[in-house]
C-alpha atoms as a PDB file:
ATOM      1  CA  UNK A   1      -2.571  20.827   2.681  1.00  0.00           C
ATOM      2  CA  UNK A   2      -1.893  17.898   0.074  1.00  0.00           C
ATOM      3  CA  UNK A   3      -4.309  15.209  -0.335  1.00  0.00           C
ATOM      4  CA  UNK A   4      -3.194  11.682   0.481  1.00  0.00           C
ATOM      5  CA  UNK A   5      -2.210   9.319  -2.516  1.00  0.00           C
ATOM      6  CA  UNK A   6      -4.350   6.915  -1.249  1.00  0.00           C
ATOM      7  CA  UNK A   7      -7.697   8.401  -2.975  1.00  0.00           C
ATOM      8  CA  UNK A   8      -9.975   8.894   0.463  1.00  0.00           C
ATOM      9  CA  UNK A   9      -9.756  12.593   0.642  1.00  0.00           C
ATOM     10  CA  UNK A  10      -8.042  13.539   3.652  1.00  0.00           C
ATOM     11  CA  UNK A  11      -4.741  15.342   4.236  1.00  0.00           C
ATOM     12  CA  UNK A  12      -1.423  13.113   3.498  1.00  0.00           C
ATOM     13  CA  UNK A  13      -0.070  13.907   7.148  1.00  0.00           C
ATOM     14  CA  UNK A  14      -3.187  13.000   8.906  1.00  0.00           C
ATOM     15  CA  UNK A  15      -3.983   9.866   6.398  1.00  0.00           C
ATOM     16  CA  UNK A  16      -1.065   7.850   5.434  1.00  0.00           C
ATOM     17  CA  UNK A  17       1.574  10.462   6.542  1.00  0.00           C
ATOM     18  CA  UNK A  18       0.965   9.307  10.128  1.00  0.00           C
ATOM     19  CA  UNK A  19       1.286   5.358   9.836  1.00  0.00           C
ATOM     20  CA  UNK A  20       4.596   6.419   7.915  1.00  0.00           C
ATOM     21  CA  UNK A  21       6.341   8.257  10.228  1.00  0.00           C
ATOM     22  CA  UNK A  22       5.518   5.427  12.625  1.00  0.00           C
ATOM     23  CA  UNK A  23       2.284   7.053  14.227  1.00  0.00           C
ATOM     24  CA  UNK A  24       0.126   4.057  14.809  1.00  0.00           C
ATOM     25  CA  UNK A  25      -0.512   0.892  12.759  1.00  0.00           C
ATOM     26  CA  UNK A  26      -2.732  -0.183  10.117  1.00  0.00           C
ATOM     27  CA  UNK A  27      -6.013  -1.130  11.582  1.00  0.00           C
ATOM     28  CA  UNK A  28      -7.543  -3.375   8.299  1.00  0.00           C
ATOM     29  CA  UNK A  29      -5.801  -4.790   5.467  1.00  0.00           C
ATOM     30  CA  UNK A  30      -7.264  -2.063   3.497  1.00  0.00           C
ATOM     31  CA  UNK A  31      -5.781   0.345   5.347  1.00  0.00           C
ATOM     32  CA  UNK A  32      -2.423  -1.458   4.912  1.00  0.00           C
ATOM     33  CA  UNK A  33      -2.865  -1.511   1.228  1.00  0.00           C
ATOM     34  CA  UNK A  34      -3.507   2.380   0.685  1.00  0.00           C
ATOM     35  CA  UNK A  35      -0.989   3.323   2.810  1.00  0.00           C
ATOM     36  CA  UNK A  36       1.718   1.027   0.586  1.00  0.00           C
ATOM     37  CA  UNK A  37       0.500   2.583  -2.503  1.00  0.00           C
ATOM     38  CA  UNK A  38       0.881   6.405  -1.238  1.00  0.00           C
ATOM     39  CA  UNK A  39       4.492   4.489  -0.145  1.00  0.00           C
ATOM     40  CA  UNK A  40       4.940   3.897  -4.032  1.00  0.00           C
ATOM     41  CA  UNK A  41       3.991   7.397  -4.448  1.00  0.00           C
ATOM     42  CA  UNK A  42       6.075   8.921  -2.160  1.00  0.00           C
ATOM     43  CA  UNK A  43       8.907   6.561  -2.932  1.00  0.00           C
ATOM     44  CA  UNK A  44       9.106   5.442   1.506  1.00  0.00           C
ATOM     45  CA  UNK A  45      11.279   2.627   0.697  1.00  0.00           C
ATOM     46  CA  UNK A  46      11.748   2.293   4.838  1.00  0.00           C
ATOM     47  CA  UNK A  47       8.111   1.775   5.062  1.00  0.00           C
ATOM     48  CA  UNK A  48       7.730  -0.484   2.082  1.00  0.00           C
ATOM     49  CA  UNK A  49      10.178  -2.554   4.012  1.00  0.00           C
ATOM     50  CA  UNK A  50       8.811  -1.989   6.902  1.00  0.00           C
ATOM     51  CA  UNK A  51       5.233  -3.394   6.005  1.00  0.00           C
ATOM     52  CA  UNK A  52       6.350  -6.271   4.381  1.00  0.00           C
ATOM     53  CA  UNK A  53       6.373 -10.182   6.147  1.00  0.00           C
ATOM     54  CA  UNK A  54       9.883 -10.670   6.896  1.00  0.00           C
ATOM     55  CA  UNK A  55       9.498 -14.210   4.727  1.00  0.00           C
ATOM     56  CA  UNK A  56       8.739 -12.630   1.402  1.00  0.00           C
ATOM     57  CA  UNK A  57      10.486  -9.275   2.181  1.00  0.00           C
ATOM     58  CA  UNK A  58      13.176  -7.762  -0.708  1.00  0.00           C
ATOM     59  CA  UNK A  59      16.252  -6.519   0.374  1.00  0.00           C
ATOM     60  CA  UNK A  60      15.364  -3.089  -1.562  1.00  0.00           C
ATOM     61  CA  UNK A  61      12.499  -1.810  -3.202  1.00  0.00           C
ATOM     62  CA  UNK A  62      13.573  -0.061  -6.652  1.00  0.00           C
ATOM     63  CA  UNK A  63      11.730   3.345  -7.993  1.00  0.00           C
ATOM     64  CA  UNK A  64      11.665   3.430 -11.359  1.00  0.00           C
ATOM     65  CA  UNK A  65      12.176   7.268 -11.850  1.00  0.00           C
ATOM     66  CA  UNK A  66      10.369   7.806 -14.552  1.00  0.00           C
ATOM     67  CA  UNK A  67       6.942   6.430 -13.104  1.00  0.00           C
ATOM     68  CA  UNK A  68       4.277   8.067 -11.120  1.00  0.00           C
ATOM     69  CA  UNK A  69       1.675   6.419  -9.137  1.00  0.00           C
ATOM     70  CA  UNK A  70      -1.475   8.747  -9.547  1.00  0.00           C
ATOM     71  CA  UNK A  71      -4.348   7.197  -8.627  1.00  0.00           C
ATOM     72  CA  UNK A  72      -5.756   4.159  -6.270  1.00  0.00           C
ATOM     73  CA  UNK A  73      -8.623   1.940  -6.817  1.00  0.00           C
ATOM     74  CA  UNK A  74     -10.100  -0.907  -4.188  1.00  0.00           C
ATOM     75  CA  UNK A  75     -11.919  -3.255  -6.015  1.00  0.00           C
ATOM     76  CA  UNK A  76     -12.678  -5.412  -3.490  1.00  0.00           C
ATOM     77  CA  UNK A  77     -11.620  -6.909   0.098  1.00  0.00           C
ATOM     78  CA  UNK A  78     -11.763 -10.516   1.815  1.00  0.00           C
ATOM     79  CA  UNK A  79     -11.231 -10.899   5.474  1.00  0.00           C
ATOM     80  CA  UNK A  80      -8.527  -8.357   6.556  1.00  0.00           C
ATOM     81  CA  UNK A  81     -10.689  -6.541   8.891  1.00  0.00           C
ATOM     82  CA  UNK A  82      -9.515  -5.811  12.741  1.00  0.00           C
ATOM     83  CA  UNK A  83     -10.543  -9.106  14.597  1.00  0.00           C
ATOM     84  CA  UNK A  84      -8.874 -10.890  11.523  1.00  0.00           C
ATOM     85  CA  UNK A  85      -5.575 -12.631  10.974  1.00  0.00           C
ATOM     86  CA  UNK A  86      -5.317 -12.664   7.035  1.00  0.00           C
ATOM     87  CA  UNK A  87      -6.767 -10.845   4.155  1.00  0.00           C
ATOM     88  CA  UNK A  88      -6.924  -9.921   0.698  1.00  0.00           C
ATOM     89  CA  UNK A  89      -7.065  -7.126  -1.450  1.00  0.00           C
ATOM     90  CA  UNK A  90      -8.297  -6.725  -5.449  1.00  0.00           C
ATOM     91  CA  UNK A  91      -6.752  -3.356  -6.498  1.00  0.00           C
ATOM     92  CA  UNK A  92      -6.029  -1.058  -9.448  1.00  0.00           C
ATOM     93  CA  UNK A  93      -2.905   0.985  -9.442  1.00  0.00           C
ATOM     94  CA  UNK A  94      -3.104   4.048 -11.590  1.00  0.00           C
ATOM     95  CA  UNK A  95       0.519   5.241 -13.078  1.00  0.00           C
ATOM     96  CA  UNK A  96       2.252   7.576 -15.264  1.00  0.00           C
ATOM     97  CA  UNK A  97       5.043   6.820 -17.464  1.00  0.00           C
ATOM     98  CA  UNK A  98       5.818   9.762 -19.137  1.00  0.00           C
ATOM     99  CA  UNK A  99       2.888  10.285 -20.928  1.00  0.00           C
ATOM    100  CA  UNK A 100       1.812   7.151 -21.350  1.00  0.00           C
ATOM    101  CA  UNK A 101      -0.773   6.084 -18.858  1.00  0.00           C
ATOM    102  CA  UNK A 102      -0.737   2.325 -17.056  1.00  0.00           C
ATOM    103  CA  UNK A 103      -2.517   0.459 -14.736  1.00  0.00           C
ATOM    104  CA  UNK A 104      -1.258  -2.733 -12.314  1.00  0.00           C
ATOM    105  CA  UNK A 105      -4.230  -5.006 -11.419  1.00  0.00           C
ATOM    106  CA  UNK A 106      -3.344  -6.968  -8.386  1.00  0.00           C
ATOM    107  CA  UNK A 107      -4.673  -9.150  -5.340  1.00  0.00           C
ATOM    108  CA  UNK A 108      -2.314  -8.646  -2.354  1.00  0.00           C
ATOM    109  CA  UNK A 109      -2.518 -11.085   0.513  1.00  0.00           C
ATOM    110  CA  UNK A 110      -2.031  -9.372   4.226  1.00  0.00           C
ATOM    111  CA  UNK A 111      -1.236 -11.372   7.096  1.00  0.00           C
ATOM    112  CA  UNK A 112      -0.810  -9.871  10.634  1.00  0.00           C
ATOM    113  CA  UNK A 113       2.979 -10.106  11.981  1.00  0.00           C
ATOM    114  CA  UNK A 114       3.738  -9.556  15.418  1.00  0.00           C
ATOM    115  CA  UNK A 115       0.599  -8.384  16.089  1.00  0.00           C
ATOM    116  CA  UNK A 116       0.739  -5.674  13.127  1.00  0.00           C
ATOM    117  CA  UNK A 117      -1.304  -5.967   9.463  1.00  0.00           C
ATOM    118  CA  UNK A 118       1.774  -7.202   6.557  1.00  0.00           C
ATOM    119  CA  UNK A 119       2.036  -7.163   3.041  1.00  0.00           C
ATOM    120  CA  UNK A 120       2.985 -11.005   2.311  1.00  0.00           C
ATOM    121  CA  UNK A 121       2.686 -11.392  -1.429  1.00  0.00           C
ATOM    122  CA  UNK A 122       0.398 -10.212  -4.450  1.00  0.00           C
ATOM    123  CA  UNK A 123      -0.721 -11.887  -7.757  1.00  0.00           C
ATOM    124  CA  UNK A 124      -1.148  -9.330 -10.558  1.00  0.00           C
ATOM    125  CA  UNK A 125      -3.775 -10.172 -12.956  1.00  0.00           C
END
């Protein structure tokens, strides 16, 4: 069985796999977060979309074909756990361009939307 994108070890269908086919819902902003990235990975535009605030949502998410998301750091957290209404999260994206190797540093703010943990907007550092 594959491993989830994500980086916690477990199976892609019973980590990530689940929330995007629609099988529950994010329970921490965290969670939220690592489930985007394997998103990236797996190139789940619907659930990109899906997981977005409907203010600061795109129209379309664009995969740039040549990349490949290969690893996921969590540097840190504030707020975002499940009593809270907003969150942040300090992450490292690990990538692939060919062989060149890259890295997006980013703090994502998560807001909860209808009840549901959302990607509102991040600030890449």
């Amino acid at each position: 069985m594959a491993k989830c994108p994500c980086g916690v070890g477990a199976a892609y269908r019973e980590c990530c796999g689940r929330l995007h086919r629609g099988e529950g819902r994010a329970g921490t902003a965290e969670e939220l977060m690592r489930s985007r990235f394997s998103a990236f990975a797996k190139e789940d535009e619907a659930y990109l979309l899906r997981s977005w605030h409907p203010a600061t949502r795109p129209e379309r998410v664009e995969f740039d074909p040549g990349m490949r998301w290969v690893g996921l750091e969590i540097v840190d957290t504030g707020g975002g756990g499940p009593r809270d209404a907003k969150g942040t999260v300090e992450f490292r994206a690990h990538y692939l361009t060919g062989s060149e190797v890259g890295e997006l540093h980013e703090v994502s703010r998560f807001v909860r939307h209808d009840g549901e943990w959302v990607y509102v907007r991040g600030k890449v550092n």
